[in-house]
Protein backbone atom coordinates (compact mmCIF):
# COMPACT_ATOMS: atom_id res chain seq x y z
CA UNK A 1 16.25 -14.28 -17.71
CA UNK A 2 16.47 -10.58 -18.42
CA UNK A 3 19.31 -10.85 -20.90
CA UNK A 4 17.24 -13.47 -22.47
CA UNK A 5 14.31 -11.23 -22.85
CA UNK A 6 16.61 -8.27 -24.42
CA UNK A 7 18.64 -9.88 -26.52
CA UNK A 8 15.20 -11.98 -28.12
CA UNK A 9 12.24 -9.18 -27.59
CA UNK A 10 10.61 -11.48 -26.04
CA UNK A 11 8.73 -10.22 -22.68
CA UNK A 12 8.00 -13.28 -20.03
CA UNK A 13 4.75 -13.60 -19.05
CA UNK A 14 3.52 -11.85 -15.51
CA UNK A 15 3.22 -14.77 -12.89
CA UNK A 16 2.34 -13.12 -10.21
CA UNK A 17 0.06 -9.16 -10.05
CA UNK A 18 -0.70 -7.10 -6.78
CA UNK A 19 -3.30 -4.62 -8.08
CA UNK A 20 -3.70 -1.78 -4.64
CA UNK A 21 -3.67 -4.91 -2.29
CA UNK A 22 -4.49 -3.62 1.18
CA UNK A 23 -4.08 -6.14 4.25
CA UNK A 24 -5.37 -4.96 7.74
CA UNK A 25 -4.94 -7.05 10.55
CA UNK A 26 -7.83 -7.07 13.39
CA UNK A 27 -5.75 -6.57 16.82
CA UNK A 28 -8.40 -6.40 19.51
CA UNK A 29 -10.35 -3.78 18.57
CA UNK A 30 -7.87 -1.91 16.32
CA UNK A 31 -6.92 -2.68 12.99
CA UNK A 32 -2.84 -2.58 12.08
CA UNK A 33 -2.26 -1.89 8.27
CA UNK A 34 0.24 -4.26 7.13
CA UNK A 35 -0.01 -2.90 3.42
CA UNK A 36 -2.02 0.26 2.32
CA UNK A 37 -2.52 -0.14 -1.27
CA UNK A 38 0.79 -1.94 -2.99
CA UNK A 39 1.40 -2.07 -6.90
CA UNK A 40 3.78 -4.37 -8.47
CA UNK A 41 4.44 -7.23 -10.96
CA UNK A 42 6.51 -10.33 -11.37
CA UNK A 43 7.19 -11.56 -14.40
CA UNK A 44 8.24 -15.72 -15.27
CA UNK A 45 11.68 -16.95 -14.75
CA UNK A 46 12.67 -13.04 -12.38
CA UNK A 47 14.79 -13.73 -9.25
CA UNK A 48 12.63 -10.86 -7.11
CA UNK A 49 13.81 -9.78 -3.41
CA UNK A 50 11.48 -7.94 -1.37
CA UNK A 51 13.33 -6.18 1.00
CA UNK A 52 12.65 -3.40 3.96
CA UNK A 53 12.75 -3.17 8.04
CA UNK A 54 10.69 -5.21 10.76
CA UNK A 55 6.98 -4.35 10.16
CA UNK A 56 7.40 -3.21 6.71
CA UNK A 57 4.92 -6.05 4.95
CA UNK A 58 7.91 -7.76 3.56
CA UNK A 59 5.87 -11.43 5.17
CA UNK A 60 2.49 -10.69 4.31
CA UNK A 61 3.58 -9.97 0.81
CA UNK A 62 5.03 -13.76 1.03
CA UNK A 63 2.36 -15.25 2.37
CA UNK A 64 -0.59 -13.59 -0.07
CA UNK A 65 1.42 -14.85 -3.06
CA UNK A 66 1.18 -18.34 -1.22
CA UNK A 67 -2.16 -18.37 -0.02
CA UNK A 68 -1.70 -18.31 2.90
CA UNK A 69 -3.30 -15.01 4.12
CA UNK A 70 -6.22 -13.43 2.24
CA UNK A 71 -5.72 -9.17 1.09
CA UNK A 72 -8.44 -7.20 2.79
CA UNK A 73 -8.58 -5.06 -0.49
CA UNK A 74 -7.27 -5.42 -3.95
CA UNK A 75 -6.18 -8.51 -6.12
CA UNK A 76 -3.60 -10.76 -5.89
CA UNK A 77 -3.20 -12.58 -9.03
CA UNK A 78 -1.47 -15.85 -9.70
CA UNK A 79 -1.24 -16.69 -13.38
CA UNK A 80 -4.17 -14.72 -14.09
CA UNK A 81 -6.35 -15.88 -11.24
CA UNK A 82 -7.13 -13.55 -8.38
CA UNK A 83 -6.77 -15.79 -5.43
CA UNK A 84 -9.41 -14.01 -3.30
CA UNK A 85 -12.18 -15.31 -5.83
CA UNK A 86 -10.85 -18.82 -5.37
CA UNK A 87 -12.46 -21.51 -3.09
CA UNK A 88 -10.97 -23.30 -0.19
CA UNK A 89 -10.15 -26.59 -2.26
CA UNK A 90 -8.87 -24.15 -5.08
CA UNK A 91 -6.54 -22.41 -2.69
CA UNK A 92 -5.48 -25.83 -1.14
CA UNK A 93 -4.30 -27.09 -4.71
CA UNK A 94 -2.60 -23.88 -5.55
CA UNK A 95 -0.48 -24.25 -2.16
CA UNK A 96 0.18 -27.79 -2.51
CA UNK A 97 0.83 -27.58 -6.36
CA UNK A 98 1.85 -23.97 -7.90
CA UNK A 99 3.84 -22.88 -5.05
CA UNK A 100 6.94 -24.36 -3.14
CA UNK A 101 8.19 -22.72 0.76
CA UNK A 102 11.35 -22.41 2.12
CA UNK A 103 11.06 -20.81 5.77
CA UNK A 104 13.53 -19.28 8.12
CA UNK A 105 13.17 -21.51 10.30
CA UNK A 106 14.08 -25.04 9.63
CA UNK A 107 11.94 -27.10 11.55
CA UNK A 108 8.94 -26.00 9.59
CA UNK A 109 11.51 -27.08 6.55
CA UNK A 110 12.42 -30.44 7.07
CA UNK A 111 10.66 -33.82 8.74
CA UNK A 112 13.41 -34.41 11.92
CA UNK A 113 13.14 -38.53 11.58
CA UNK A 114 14.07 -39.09 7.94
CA UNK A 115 16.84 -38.47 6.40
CA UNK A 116 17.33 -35.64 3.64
CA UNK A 117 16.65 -37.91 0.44
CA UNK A 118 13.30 -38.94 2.14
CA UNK A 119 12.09 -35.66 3.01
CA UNK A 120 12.83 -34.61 -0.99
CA UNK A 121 10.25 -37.57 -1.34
CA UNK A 122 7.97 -36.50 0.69
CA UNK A 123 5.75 -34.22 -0.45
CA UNK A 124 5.08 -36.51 -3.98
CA UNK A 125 4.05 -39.05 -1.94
CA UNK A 126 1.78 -37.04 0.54
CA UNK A 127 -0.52 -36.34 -2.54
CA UNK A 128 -0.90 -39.68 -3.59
CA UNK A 129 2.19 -40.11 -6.38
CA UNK A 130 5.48 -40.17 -6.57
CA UNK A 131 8.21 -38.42 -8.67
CA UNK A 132 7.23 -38.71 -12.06
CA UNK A 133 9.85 -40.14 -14.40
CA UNK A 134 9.60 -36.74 -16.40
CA UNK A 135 10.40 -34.64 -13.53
CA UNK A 136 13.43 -34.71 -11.69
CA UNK A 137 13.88 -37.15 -9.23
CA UNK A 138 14.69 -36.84 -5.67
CA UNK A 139 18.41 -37.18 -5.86
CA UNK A 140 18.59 -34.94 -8.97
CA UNK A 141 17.09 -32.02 -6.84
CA UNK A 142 19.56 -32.90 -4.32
CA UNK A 143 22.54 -32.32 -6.94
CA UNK A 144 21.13 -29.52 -8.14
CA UNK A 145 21.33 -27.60 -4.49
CA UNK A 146 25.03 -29.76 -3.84
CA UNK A 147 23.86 -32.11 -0.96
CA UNK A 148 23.66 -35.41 -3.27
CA UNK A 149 26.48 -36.77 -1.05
CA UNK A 150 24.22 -36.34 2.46
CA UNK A 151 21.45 -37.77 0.74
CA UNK A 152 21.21 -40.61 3.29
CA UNK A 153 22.25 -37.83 6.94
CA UNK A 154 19.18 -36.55 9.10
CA UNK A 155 18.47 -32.82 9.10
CA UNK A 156 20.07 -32.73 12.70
CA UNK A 157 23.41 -33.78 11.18
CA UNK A 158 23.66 -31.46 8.76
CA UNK A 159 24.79 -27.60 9.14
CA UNK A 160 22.64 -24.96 9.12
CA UNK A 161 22.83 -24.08 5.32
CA UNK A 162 22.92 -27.48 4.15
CA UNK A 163 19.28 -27.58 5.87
CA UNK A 164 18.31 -24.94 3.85
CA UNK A 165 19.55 -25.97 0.63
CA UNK A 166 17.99 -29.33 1.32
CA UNK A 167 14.88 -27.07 1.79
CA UNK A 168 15.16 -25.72 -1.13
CA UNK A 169 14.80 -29.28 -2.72
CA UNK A 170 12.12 -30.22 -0.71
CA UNK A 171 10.36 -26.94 -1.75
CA UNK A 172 11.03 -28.19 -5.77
CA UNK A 173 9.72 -32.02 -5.12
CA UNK A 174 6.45 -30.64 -6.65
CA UNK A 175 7.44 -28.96 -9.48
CA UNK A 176 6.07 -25.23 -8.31
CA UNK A 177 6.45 -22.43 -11.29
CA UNK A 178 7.00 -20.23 -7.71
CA UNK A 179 9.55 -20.02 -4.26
CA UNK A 180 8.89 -18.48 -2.02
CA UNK A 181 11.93 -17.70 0.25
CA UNK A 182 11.34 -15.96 3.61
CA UNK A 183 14.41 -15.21 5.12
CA UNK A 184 16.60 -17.83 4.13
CA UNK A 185 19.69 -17.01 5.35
CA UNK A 186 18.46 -14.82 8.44
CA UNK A 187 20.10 -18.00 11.07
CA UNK A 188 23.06 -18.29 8.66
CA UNK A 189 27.08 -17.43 8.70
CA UNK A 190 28.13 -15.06 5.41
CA UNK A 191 29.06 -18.42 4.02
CA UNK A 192 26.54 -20.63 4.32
CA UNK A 193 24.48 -17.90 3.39
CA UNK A 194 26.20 -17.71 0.36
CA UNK A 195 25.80 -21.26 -0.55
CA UNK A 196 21.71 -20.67 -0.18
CA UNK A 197 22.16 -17.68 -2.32
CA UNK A 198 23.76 -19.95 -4.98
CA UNK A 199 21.51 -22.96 -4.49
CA UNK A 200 18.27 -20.60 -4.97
CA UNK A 201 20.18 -19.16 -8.14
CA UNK A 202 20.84 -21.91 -9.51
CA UNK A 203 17.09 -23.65 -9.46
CA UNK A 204 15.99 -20.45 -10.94
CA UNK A 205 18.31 -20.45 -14.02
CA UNK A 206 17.88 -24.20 -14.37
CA UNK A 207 14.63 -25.22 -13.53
CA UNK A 208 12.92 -21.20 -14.62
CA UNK A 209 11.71 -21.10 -11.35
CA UNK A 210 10.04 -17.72 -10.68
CA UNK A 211 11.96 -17.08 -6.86
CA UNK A 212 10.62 -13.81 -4.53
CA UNK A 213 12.60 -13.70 -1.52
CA UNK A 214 11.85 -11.97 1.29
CA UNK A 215 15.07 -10.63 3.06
CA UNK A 216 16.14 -7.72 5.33
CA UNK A 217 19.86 -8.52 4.35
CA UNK A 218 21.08 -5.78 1.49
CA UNK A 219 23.73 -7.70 0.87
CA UNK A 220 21.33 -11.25 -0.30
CA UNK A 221 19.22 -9.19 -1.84
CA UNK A 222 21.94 -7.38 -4.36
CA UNK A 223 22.41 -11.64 -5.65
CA UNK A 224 18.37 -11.02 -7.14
CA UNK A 225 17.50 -9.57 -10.64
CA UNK A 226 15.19 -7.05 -8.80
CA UNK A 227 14.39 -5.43 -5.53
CA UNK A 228 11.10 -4.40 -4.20
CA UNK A 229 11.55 -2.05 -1.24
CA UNK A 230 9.03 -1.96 1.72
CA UNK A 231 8.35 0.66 3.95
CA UNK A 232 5.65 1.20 6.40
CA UNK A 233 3.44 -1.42 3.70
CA UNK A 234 4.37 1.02 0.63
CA UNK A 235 6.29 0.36 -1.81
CA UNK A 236 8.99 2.77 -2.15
CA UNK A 237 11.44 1.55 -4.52
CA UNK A 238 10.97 -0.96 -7.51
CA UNK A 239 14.79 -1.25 -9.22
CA UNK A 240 17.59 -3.49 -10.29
CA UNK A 241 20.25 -2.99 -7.75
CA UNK A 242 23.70 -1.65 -8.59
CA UNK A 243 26.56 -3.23 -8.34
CA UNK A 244 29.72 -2.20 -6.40
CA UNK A 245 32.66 -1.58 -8.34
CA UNK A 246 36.48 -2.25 -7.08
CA UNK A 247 37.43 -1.54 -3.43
CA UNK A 248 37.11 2.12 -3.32
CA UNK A 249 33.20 1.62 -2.75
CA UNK A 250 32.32 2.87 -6.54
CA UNK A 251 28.59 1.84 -7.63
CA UNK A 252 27.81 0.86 -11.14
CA UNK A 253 24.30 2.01 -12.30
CA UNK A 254 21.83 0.00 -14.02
CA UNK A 255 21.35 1.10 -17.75
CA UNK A 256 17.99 2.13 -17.05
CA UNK A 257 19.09 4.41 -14.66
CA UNK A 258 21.89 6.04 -16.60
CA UNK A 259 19.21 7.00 -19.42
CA UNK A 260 16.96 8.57 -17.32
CA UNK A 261 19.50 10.88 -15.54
CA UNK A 262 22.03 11.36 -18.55
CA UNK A 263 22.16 15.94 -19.03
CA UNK A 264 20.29 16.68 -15.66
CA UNK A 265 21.05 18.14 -12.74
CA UNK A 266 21.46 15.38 -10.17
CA UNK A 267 21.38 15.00 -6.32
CA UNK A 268 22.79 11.85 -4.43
CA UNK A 269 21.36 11.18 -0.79
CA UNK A 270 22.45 8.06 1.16
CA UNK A 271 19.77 7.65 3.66
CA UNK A 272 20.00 5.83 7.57
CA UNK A 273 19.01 2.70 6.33
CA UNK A 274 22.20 2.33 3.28
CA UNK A 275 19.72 3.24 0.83
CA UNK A 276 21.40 5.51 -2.30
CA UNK A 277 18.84 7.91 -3.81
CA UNK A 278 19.90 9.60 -6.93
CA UNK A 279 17.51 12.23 -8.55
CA UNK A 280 17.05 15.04 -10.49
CA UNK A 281 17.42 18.26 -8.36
CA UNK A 282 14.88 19.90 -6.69
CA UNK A 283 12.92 16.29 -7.11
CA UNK A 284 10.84 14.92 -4.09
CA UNK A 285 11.50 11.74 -1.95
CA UNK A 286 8.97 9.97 -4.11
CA UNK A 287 11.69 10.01 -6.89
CA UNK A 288 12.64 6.71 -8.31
CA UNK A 289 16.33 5.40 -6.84
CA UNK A 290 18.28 2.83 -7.56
């Protein structure tokens, strides 16, 4: 996607827009800021990561881009339609329609009874259709995350990231432009993980489907074209991640980053939490790292 869009000029549209979105949650008679005024954009076809501790936001995020929760301040805008200005019915049919969900935990994935091709066709048929012969059918989604061959197995006979993969497909049965991935790979070995990784790369460079993956794991988030870093419901870093170089632990920097730091002074700190922050000298900790 982003070579695509440097190479051509072209600039993909901006699916999804948090303009100072502010979520408080009532607990008792207190009120727990989950996000205090976030800023960000994701633009059509972007494999996006939103990363940070326990408690950061990195959910609620999720779960205003699906609908799911409503922001207490701000806009949250969907292909140009600010979802707190929708109606019930309106939200329903952007859940059900716009937006596919893959959850961490698998029994909220996957229908326990019926086997994985069945659960692909699903969701068609639970709003009143079926595949259409446009689209791709059920065992096409299951090649596409590798699992064609356990088409026919039960979730309960299949490893742990085979269930998500197959999640993943069920997610895709209606077409979304967006999914949303929270946690994917939090219950999985480094392999299977790995496989997950691959299977949500691959829908998003063959179907353009926009992914944002929520995702305390450094290491599944480096896989994304972009990071958004939560802390304390700010945003504190918006980047492309670097990429590690050879054995000796070497980092390569994105392009961007290069240009802005080429004939300046520069100061590294590697903070508790593996974060790298690069900046000019005498710079702030609200300096831009990568």
């Amino acid at each position: 996607m982003s070579d695509v869009g440097v190479a051509t000029g072209y600039e993909p549209a901006r699916i999804v827009r948090f303009r100072h979105v502010v979520k408080v949650y009532r607990v008792g008679d207190t009120g727990v800021v989950a996000l205090g005024g976030v800023d960000f954009d994701v633009r059509e076809g972007e494999f996006v990561a939103v990363v940070g501790p326990s408690g950061s936001g990195k959910s609620t995020v999720l779960n205003l881009i699906g609908g799911l929760e409503a922001a207490s301040a701000g806009a949250v805008e969907i292909d140009g339609r600010d979802l707190g200005r929708l109606s019930q019915e309106e939200l329903t049919a952007h859940r059900r329609d716009r937006v596919g969900f893959v959850w961490q935990g698998t029994a909220r994935n996957l229908v326990p009874y019926l086997d994985v091709l069945d659960n692909v066709r699903l969701p068609p048929i639970a709003r009143g259709g079926t595949i259409a012969a446009e689209r791709r059918s059920a065992l096409e989604l299951l090649e596409l995350v590798g699992l064609a061959h356990r088409a026919k197995h039960r979730p309960g006979q299949l490893s742990g990231g085979e269930q998500q993969r197959a999640a993943v497909a069920v997610a895709l049965a209606n077409t979304p432009r967006l999914l949303l991935a929270d946690e994917p790979t939090a219950e999985l070995d480094g392999a299977s993980a790995a496989t997950v990784l691959d299977a949500l790369r691959g829908v998003n460079r063959e179907l353009g489907v926009t992914v944002v993956m929520v995702t305390h794991d450094l290491l599944a988030a480096r896989r994304t074209d972009r990071q958004l870093r939560l802390r304390n419901g700010q945003l504190v870093v918006e980047g492309v991640p670097a990429e590690p170089v050879g054995p000796d632990g070497r980092l390569r920097l994105p392009r961007e980053a290069l240009d802005a730091l080429a004939s300046v002074d520069l100061e590294v700190e590697v903070r508790d939490d593996g974060e790298v922050r690069i900046r000019r000298r005498g710079e702030g900790g609200g300096t831009r790292a990568w």
